[in-house]
Structure formats: C-alpha cells, structure tokens
N, C-alpha and C. Protein backbone atom coordinates (compact mmCIF):
# COMPACT_ATOMS: atom_id res chain seq x y z
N UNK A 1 0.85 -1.19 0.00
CA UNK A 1 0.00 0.00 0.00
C UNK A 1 0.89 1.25 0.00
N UNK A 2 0.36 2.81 -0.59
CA UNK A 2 1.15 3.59 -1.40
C UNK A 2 1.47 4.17 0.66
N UNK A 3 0.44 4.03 1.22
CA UNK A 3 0.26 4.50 2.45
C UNK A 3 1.81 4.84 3.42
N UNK A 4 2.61 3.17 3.07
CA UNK A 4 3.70 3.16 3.77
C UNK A 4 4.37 4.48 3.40
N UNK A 5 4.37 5.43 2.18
CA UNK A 5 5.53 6.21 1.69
C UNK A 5 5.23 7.79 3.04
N UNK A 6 4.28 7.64 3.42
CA UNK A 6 3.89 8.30 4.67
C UNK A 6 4.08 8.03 6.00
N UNK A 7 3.94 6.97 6.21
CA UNK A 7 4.74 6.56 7.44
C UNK A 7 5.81 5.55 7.89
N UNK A 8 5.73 5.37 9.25
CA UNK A 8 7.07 4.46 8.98
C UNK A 8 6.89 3.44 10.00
N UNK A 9 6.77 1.76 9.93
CA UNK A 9 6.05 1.17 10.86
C UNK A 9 6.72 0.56 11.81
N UNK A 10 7.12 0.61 12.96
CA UNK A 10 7.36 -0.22 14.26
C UNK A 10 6.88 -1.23 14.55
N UNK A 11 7.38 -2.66 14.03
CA UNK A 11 6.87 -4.00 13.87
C UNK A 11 7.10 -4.20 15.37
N UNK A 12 8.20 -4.11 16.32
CA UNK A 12 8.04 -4.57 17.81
C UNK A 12 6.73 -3.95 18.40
N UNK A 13 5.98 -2.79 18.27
CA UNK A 13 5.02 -2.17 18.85
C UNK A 13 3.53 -2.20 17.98
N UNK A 14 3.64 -2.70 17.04
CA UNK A 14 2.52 -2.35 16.05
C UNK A 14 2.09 -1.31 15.65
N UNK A 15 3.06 -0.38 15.86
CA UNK A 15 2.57 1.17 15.44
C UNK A 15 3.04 1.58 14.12
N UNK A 16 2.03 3.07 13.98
CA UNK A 16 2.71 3.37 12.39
C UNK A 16 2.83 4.89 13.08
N UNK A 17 4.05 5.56 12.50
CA UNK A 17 4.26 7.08 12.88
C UNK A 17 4.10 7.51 11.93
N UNK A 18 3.18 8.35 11.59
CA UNK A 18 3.49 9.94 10.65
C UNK A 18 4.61 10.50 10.09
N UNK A 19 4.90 10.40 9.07
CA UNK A 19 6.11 11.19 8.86
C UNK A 19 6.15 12.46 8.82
N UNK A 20 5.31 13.16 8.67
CA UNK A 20 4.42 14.66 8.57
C UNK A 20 4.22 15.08 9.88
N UNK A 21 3.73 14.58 10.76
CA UNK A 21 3.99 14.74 12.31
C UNK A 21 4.00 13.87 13.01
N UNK A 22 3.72 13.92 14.30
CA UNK A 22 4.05 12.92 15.70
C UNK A 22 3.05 11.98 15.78
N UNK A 23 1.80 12.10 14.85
CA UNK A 23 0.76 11.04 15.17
C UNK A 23 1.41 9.73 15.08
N UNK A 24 0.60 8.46 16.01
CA UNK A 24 0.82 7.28 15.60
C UNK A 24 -0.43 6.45 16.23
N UNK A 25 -0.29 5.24 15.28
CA UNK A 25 -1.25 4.74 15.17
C UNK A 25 -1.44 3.69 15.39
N UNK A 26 -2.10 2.56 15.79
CA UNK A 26 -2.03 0.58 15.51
C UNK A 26 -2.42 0.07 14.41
N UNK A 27 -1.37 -0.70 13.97
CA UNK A 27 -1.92 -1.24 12.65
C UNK A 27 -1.64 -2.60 12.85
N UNK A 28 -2.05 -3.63 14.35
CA UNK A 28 -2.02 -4.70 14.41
C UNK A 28 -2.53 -5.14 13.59
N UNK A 29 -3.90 -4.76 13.43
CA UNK A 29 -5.02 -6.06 12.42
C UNK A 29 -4.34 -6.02 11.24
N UNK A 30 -3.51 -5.11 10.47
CA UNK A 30 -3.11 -5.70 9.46
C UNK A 30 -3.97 -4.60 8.13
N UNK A 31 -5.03 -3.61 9.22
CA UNK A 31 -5.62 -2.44 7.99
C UNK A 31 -5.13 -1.12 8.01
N UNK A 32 -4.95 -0.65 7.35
CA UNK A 32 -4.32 0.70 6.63
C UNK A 32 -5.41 1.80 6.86
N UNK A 33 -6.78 1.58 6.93
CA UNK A 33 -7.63 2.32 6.60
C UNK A 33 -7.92 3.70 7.70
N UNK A 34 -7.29 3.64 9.12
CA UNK A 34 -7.03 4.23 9.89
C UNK A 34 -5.65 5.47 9.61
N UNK A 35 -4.84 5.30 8.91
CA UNK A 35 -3.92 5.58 8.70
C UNK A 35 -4.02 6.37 7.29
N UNK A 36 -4.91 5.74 6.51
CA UNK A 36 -5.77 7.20 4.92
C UNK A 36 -6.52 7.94 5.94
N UNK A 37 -7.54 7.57 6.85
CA UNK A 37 -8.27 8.74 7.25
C UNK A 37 -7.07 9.80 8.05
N UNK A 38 -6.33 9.50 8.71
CA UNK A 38 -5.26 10.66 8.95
C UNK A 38 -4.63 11.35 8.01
N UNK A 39 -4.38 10.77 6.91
CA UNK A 39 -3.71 11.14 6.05
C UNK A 39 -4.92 12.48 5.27
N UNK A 40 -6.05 11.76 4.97
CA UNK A 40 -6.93 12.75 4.30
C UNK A 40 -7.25 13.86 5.54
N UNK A 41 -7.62 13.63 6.60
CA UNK A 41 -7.91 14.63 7.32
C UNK A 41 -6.59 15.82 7.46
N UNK A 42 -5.82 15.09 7.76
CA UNK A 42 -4.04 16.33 8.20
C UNK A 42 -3.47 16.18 7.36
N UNK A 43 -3.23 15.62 6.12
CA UNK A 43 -2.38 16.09 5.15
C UNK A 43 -2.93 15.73 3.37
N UNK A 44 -3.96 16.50 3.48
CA UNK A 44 -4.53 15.67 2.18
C UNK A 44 -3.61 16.96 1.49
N UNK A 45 -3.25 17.48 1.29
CA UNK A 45 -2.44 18.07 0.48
C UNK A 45 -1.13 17.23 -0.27
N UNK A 46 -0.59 16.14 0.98
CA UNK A 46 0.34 15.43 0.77
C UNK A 46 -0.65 14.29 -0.42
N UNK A 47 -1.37 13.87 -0.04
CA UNK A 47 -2.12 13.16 -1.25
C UNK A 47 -3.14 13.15 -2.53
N UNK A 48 -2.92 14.57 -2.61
CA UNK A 48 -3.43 15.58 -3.91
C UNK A 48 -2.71 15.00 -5.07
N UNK A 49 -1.27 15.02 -5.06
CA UNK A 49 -0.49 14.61 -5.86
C UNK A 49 -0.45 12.89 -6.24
N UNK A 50 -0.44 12.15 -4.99
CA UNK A 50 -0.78 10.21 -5.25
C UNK A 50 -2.26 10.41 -6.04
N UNK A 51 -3.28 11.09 -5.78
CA UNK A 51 -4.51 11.15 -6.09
C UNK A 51 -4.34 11.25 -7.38
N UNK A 52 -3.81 12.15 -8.14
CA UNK A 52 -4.02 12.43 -9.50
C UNK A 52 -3.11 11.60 -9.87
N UNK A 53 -1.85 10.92 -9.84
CA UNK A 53 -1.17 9.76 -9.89
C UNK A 53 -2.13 8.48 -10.48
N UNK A 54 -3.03 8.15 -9.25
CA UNK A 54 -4.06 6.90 -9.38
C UNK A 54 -5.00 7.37 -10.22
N UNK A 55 -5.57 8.54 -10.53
CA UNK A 55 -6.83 8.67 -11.26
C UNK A 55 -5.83 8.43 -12.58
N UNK A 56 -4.90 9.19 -12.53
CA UNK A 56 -3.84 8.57 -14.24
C UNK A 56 -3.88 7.16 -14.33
N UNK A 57 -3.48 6.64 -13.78
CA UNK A 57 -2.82 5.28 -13.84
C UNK A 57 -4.74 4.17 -14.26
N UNK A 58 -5.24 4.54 -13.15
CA UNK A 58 -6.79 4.35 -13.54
C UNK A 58 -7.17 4.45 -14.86
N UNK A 59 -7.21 5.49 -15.04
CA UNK A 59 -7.52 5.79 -16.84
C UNK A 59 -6.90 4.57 -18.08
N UNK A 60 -5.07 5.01 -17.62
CA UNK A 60 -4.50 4.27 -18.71
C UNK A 60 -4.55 2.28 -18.42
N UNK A 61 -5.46 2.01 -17.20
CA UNK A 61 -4.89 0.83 -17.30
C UNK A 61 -6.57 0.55 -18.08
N UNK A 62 -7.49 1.03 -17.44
CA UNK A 62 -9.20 0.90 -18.02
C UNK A 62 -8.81 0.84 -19.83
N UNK A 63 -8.06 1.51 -20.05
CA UNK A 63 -7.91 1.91 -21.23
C UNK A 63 -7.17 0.61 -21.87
N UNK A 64 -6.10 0.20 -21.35
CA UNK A 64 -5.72 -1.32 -21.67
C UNK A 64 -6.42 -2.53 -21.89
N UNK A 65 -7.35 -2.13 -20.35
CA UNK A 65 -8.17 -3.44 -20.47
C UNK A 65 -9.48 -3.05 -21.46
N UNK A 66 -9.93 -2.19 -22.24
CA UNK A 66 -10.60 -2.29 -22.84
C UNK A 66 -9.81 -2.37 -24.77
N UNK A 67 -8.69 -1.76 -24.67
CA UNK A 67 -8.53 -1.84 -26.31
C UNK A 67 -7.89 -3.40 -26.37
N UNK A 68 -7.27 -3.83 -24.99
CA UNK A 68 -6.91 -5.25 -25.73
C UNK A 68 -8.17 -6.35 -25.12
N UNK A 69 -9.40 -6.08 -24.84
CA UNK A 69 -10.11 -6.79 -24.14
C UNK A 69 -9.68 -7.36 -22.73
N UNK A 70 -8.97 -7.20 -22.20
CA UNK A 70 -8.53 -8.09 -20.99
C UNK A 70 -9.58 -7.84 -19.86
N UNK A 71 -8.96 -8.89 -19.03
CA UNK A 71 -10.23 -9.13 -17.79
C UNK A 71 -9.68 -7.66 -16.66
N UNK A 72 -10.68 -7.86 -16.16
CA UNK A 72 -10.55 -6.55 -15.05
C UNK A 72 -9.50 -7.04 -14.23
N UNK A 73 -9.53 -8.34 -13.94
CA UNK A 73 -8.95 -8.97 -12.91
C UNK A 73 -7.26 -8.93 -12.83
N UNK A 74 -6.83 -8.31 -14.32
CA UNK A 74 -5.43 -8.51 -14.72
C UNK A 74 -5.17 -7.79 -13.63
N UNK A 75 -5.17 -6.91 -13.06
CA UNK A 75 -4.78 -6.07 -11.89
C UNK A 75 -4.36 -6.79 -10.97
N UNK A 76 -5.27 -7.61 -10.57
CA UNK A 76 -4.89 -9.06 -9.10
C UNK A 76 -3.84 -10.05 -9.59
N UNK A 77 -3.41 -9.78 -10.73
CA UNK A 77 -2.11 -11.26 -11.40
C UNK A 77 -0.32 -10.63 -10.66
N UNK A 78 0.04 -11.13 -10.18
CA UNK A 78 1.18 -10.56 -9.55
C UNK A 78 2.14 -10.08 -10.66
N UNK A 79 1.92 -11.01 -11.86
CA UNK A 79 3.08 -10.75 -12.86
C UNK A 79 2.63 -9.25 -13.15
N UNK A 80 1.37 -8.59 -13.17
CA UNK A 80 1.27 -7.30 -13.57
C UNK A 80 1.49 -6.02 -12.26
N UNK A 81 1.06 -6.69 -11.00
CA UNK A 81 1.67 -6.12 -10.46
C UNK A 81 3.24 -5.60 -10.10
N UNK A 82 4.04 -6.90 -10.42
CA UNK A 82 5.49 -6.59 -10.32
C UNK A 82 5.72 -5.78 -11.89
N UNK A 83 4.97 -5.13 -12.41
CA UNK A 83 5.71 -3.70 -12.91
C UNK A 83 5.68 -2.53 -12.30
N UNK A 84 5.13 -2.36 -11.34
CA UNK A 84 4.68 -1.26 -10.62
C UNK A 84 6.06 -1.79 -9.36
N UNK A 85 6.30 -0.07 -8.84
CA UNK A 85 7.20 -0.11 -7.96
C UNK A 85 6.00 -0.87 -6.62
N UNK A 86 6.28 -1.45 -5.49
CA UNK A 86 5.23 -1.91 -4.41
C UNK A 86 4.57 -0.82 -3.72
N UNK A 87 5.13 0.47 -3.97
CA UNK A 87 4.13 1.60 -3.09
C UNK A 87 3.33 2.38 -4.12
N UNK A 88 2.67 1.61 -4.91
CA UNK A 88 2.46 1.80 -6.01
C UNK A 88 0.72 1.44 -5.59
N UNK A 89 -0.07 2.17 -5.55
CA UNK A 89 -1.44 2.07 -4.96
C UNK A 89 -2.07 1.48 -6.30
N UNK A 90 -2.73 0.11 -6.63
CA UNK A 90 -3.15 -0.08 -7.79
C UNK A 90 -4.84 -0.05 -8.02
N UNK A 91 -5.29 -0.17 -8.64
CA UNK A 91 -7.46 -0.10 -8.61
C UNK A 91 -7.12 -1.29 -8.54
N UNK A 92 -8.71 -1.47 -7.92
CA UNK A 92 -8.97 -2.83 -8.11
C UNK A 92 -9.66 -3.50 -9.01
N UNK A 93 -10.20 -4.49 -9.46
CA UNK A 93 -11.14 -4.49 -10.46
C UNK A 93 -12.09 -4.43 -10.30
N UNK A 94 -12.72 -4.32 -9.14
CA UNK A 94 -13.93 -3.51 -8.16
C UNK A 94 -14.01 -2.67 -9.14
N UNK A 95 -12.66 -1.60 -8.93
CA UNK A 95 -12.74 0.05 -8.93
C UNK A 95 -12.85 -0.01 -11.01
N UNK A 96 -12.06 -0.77 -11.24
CA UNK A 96 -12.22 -0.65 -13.14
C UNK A 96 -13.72 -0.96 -13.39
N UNK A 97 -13.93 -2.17 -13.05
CA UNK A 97 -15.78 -2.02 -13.47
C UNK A 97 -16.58 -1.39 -12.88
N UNK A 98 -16.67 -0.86 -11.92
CA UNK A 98 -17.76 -0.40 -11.60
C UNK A 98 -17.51 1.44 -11.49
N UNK A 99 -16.44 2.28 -11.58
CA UNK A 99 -15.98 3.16 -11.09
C UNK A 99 -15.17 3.74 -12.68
N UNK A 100 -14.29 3.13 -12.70
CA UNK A 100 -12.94 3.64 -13.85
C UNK A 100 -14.06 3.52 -15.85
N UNK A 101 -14.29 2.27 -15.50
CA UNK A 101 -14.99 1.96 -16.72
C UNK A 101 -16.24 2.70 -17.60
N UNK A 102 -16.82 2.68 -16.27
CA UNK A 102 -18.52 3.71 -16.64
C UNK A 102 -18.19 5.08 -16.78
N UNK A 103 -16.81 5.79 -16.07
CA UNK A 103 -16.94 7.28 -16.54
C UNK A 103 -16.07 7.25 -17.43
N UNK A 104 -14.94 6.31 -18.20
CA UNK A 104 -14.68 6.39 -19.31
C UNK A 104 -15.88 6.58 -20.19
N UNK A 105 -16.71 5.34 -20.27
CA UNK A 105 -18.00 5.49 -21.40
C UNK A 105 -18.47 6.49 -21.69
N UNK A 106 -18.85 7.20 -20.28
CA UNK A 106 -19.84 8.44 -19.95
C UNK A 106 -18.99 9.53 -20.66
N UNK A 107 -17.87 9.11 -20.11
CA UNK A 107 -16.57 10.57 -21.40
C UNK A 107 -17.09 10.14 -22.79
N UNK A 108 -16.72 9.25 -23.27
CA UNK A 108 -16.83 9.07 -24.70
C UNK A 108 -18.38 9.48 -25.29
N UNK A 109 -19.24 8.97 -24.63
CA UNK A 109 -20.66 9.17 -24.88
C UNK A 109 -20.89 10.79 -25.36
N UNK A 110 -20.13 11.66 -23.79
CA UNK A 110 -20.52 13.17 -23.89
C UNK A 110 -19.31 13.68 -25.34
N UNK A 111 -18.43 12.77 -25.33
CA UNK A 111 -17.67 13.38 -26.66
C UNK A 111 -18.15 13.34 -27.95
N UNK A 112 -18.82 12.02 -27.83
CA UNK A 112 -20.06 11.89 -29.49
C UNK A 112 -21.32 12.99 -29.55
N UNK A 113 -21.84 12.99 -28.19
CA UNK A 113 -22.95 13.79 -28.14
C UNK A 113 -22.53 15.06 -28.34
N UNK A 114 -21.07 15.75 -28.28
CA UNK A 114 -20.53 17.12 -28.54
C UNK A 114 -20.25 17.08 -30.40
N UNK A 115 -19.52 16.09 -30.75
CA UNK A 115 -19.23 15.81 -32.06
C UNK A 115 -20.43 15.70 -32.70
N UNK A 116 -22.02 15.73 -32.45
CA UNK A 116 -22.81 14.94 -33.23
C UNK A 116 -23.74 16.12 -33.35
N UNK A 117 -23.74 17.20 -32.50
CA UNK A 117 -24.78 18.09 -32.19
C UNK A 117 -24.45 19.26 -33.19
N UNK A 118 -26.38 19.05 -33.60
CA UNK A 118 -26.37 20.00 -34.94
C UNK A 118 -25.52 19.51 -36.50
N UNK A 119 -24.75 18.16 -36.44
CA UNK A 119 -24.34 17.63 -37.98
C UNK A 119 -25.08 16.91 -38.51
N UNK A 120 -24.96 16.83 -39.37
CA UNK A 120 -25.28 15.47 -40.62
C UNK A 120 -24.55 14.32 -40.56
N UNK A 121 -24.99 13.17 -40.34
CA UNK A 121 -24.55 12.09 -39.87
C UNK A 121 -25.00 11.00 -40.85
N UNK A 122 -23.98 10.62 -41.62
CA UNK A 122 -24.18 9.75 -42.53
C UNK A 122 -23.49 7.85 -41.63
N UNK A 123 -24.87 6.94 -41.74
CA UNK A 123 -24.31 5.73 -40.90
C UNK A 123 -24.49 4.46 -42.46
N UNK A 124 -23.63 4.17 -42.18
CA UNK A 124 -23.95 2.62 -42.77
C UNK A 124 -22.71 1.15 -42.04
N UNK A 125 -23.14 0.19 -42.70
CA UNK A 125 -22.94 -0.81 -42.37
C UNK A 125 -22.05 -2.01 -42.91
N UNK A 126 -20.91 -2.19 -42.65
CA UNK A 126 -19.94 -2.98 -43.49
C UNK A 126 -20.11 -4.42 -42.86
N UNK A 127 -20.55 -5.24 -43.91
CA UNK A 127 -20.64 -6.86 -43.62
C UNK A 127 -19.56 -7.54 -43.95
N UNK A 128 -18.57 -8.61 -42.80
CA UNK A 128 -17.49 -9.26 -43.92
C UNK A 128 -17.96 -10.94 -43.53
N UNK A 129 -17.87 -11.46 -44.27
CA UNK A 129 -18.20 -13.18 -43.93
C UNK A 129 -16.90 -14.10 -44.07
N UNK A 130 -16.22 -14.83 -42.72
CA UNK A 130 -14.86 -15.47 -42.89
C UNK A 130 -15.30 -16.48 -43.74
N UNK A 131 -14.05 -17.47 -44.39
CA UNK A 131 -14.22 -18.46 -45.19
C UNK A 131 -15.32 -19.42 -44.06
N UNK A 132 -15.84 -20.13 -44.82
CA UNK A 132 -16.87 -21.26 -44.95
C UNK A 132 -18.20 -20.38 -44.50
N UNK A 133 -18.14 -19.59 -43.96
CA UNK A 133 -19.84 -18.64 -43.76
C UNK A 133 -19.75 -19.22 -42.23
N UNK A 134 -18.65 -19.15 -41.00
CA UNK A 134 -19.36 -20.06 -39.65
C UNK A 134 -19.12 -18.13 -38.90
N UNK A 135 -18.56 -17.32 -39.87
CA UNK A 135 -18.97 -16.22 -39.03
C UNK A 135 -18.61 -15.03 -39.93
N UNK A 136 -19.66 -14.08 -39.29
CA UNK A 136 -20.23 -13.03 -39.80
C UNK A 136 -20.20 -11.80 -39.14
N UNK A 137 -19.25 -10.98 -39.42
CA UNK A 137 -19.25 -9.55 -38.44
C UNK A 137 -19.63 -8.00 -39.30
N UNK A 138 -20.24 -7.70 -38.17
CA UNK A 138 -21.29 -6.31 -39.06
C UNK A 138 -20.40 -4.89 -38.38
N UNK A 139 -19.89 -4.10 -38.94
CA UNK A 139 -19.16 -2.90 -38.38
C UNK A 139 -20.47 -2.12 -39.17
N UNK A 140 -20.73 -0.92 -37.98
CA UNK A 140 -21.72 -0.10 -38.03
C UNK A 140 -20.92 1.11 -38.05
N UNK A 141 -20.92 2.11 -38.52
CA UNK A 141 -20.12 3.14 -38.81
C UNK A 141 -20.78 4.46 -39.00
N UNK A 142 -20.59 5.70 -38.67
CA UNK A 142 -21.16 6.66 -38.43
C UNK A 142 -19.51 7.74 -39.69
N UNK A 143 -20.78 8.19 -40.25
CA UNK A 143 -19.81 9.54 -41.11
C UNK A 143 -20.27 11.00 -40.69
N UNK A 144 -19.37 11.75 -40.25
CA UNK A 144 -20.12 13.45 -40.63
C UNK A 144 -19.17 13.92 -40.66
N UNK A 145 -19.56 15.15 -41.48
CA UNK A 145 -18.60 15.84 -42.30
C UNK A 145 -17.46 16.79 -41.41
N UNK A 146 -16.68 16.85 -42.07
CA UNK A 146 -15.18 17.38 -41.36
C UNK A 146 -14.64 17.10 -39.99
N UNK A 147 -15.10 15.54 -39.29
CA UNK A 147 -15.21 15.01 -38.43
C UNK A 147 -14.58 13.94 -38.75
N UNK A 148 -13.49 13.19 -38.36
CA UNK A 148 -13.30 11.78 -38.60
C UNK A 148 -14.71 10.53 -38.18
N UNK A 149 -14.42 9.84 -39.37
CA UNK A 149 -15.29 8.85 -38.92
C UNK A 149 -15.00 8.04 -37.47
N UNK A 150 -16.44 7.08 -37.24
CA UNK A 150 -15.73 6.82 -35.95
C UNK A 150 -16.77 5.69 -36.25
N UNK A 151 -15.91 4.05 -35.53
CA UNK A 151 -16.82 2.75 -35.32
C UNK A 151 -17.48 3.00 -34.38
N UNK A 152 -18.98 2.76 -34.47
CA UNK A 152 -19.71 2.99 -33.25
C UNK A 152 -19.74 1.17 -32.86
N UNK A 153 -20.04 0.30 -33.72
CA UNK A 153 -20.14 -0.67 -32.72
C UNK A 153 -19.83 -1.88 -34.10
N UNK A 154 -18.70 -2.94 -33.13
CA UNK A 154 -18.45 -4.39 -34.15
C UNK A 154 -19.19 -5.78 -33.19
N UNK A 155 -19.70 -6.05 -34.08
CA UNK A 155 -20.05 -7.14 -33.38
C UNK A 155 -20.34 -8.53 -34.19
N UNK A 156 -20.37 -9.55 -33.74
CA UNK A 156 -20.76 -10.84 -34.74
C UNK A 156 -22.56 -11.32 -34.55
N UNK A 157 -22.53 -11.22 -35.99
CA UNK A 157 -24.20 -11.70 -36.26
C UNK A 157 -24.23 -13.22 -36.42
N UNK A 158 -25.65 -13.70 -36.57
CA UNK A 158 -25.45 -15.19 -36.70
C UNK A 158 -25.25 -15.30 -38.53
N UNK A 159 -24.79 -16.57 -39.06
CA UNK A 159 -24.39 -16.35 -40.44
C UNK A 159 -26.03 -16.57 -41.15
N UNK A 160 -26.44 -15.67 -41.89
CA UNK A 160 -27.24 -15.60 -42.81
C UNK A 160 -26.71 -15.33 -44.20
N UNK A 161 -27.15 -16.12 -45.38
CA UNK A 161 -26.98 -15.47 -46.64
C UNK A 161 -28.20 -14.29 -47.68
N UNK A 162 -27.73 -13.19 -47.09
CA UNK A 162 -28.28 -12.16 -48.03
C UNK A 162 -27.32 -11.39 -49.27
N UNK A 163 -27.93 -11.84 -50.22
CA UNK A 163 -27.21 -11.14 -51.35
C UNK A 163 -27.58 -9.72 -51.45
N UNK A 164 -26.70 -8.80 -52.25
CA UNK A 164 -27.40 -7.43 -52.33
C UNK A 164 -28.41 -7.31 -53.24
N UNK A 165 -28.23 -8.64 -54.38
CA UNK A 165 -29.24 -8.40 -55.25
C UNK A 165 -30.72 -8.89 -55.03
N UNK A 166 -30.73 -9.64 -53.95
CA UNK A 166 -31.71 -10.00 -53.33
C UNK A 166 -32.20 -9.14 -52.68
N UNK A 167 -31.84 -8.00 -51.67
CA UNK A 167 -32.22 -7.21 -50.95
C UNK A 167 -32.89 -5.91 -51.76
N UNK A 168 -32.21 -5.66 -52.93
CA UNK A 168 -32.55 -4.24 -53.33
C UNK A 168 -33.67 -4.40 -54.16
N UNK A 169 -33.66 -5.98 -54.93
CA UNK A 169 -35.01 -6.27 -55.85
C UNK A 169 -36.06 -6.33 -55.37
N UNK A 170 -36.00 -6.33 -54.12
CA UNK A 170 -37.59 -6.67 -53.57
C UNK A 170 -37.88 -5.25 -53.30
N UNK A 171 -37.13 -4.00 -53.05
CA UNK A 171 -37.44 -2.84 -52.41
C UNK A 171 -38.62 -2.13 -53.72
C-alpha cells in the first residue's frame, strides 16, 4: 500500500508514525484504513499529488483493459503487479468495473454527443463473412462531415446469406 511512503512502521510495537507529524497509530489487524483517514484529514495536500497519480494510472490501465479486451482482474495477477514499484497504490477491479470503466464510457458518450450536435450524420454498415460462412461480423459506422469517422459498434451476427441483389429487388 502507497500508504507506507507516509509513514514508517514499528513492527516490535505495532505502530505506524506519521512522517508529517508525531501522530501514531495501531496497525495490528493488518488495515491501513485508519492511517488514509489521517492522512486525508491532516495532510490531504500530501495526497493531492498520489490522487491524480491513481486517477492517471486508472484511466490508462481501463484503457488497456478495454482496447486489448482483458479481464478486469489482470490487476490481481502478480506478474502485472510486479511492474509497478510496491508503493504503487493499484485499482482494483472492483474500482475498473464499476468506477474507472462507466466514466470512461460516460466521457466518450458526452464526446459523441458534442461531435454529433447539430451535424449530418451519414451511418452505414460494413458486412465481412470469414471463409466457410461459420462467421459473420457487421461494423456499423457513423460519417459526418469534417469530423473523422468513428466505429460505433463491431459485433458478430449469426451467419445468414443475403445477397445485395436479393435485398434491393424486392425494395
């Protein structure tokens, strides 16, 4: 926990001292959580700076686990933890799904809804079918003008055969 870089702990006594001042504290049971509320109450200034640290680090890892798909959980794998120095406060995957994840979306959402307001929005739909027809993916795509395009959503359909010339003759 990033906590230790604040104090300094006395394993013969179970105490933790302040490095900032004379407070000290018990940290027999083994929780920290006594030791953030001091910290936020008397020196949240000292953790203004870890704060915006973790909301970074938050961002870019949400951001990992969503462009390469990975599980939330990669956070709890030690091999990913040992890139991080150990006072290195990490989310949890608590904090990526339910916390880090949804106000990414909610960013992106309010960035389309800024990009989209008042244009012309041209959408269509690119179908590709892998060899033998066992799968079928539909990219939905949004155009407006002097705006880069942007994928709104890929996903796999079940395999159907529609020709175009089938579709447009009946219209």
């Amino acid at each position: 926990s990033s906590i230790w870089d604040h104090f300094s702990k006395d394993a013969s006594t179970d105490k933790a001292t302040c490095k900032r001042c004379p407070s000290s504290y018990n940290f027999k049971s083994g929780t920290t959580s006594n030791l953030w509320r001091h910290m936020e109450g008397k020196h949240s200034d000292a953790l203004a700076s870890s704060k915006m640290d973790f909301d970074e680090l938050c961002k870019k890892i949400t951001r990992l686990v969503t462009v390469d798909n990975a599980a939330f959980r990669i956070v709890e794998r030690p091999e990913f933890q040992a890139l991080f120095p150990p006072s290195t406060r990490l989310p949890t995957c608590y904090h990526l799904a339910k916390v880090a994840m949804p106000s990414m979306v909610e960013k992106l959402r309010e960035t389309i809804r800024e990009r989209l307001t008042g244009k012309r929005v041209t959408l269509c739909v690119d179908q590709w079918t892998a060899k033998g027809g066992r799968l079928t993916l539909s990219c939905f795509n949004a155009h407006y003008p002097n705006i880069k395009a942007m994928a709104l959503k890929m996903l796999p359909v079940p395999a159907i055969s529609v020709s175009a010339e089938r579709v447009f003759s009946a219209a």
